[in-house]
Protein backbone atom coordinates (compact mmCIF):
# COMPACT_ATOMS: atom_id res chain seq x y z
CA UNK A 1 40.43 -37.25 -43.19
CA UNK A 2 42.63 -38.02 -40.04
CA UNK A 3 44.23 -34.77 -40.19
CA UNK A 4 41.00 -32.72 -40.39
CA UNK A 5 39.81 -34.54 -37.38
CA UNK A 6 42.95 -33.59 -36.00
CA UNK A 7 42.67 -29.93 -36.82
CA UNK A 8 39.20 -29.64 -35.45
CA UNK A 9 40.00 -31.56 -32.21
CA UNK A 10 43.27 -29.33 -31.72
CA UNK A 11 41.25 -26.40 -32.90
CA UNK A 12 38.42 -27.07 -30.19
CA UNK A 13 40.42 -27.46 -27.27
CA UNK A 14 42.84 -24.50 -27.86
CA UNK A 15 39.55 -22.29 -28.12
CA UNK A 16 38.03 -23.58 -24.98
CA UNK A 17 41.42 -22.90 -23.31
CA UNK A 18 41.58 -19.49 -24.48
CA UNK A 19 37.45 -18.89 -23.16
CA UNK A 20 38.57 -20.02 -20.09
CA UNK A 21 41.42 -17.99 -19.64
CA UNK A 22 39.52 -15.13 -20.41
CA UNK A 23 36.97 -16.15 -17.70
CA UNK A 24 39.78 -16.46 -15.28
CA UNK A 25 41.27 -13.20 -15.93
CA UNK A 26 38.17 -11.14 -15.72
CA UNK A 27 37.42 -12.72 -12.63
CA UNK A 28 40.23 -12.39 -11.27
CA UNK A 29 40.92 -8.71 -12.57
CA UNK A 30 36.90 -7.62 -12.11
CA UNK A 31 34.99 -9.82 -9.66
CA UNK A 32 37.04 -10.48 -7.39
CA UNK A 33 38.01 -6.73 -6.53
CA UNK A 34 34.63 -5.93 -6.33
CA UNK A 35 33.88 -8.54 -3.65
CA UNK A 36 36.72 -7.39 -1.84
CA UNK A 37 35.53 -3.80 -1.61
CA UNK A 38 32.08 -4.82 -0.73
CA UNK A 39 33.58 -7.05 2.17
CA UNK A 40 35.82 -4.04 3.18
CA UNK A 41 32.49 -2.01 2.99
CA UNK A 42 30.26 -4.97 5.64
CA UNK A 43 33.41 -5.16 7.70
CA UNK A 44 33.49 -1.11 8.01
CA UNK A 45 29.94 -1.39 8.61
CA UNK A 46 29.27 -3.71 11.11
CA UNK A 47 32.23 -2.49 13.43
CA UNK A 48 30.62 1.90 12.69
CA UNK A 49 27.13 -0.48 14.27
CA UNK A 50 29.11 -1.54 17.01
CA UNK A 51 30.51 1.71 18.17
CA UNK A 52 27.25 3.54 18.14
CA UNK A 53 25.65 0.76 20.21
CA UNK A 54 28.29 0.88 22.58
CA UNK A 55 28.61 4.39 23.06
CA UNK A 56 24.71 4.83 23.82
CA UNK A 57 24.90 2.16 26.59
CA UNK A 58 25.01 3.40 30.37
């Protein structure tokens, strides 16, 4: 009986180690990309806002 207990215990933790490696990586290989671009995108934006204001000023 100990070494079922065992099993499942060792079996458990190896699978939650595996989910959360596989949350990591697609984080890290999806989302995080993606928030990159779309703070390249703001940062592009907000300085093309700034050079239209300031070329319109007298």
């Amino acid at each position: 009986m100990k070494q079922l207990a065992k099993g499942i215990l060792v079996g458990s933790l190896a699978t939650v180690a595996a989910i959360a490696s596989g949350v990591l990586t697609f984080h890290k290989t999806v989302i995080k990309p993606a928030e990159e671009e779309e703070e390249k995108f703001d940062q592009n934006r907000r300085a093309a806002i700034r050079k239209g204001r300031s070329a319109h000023q007298l």
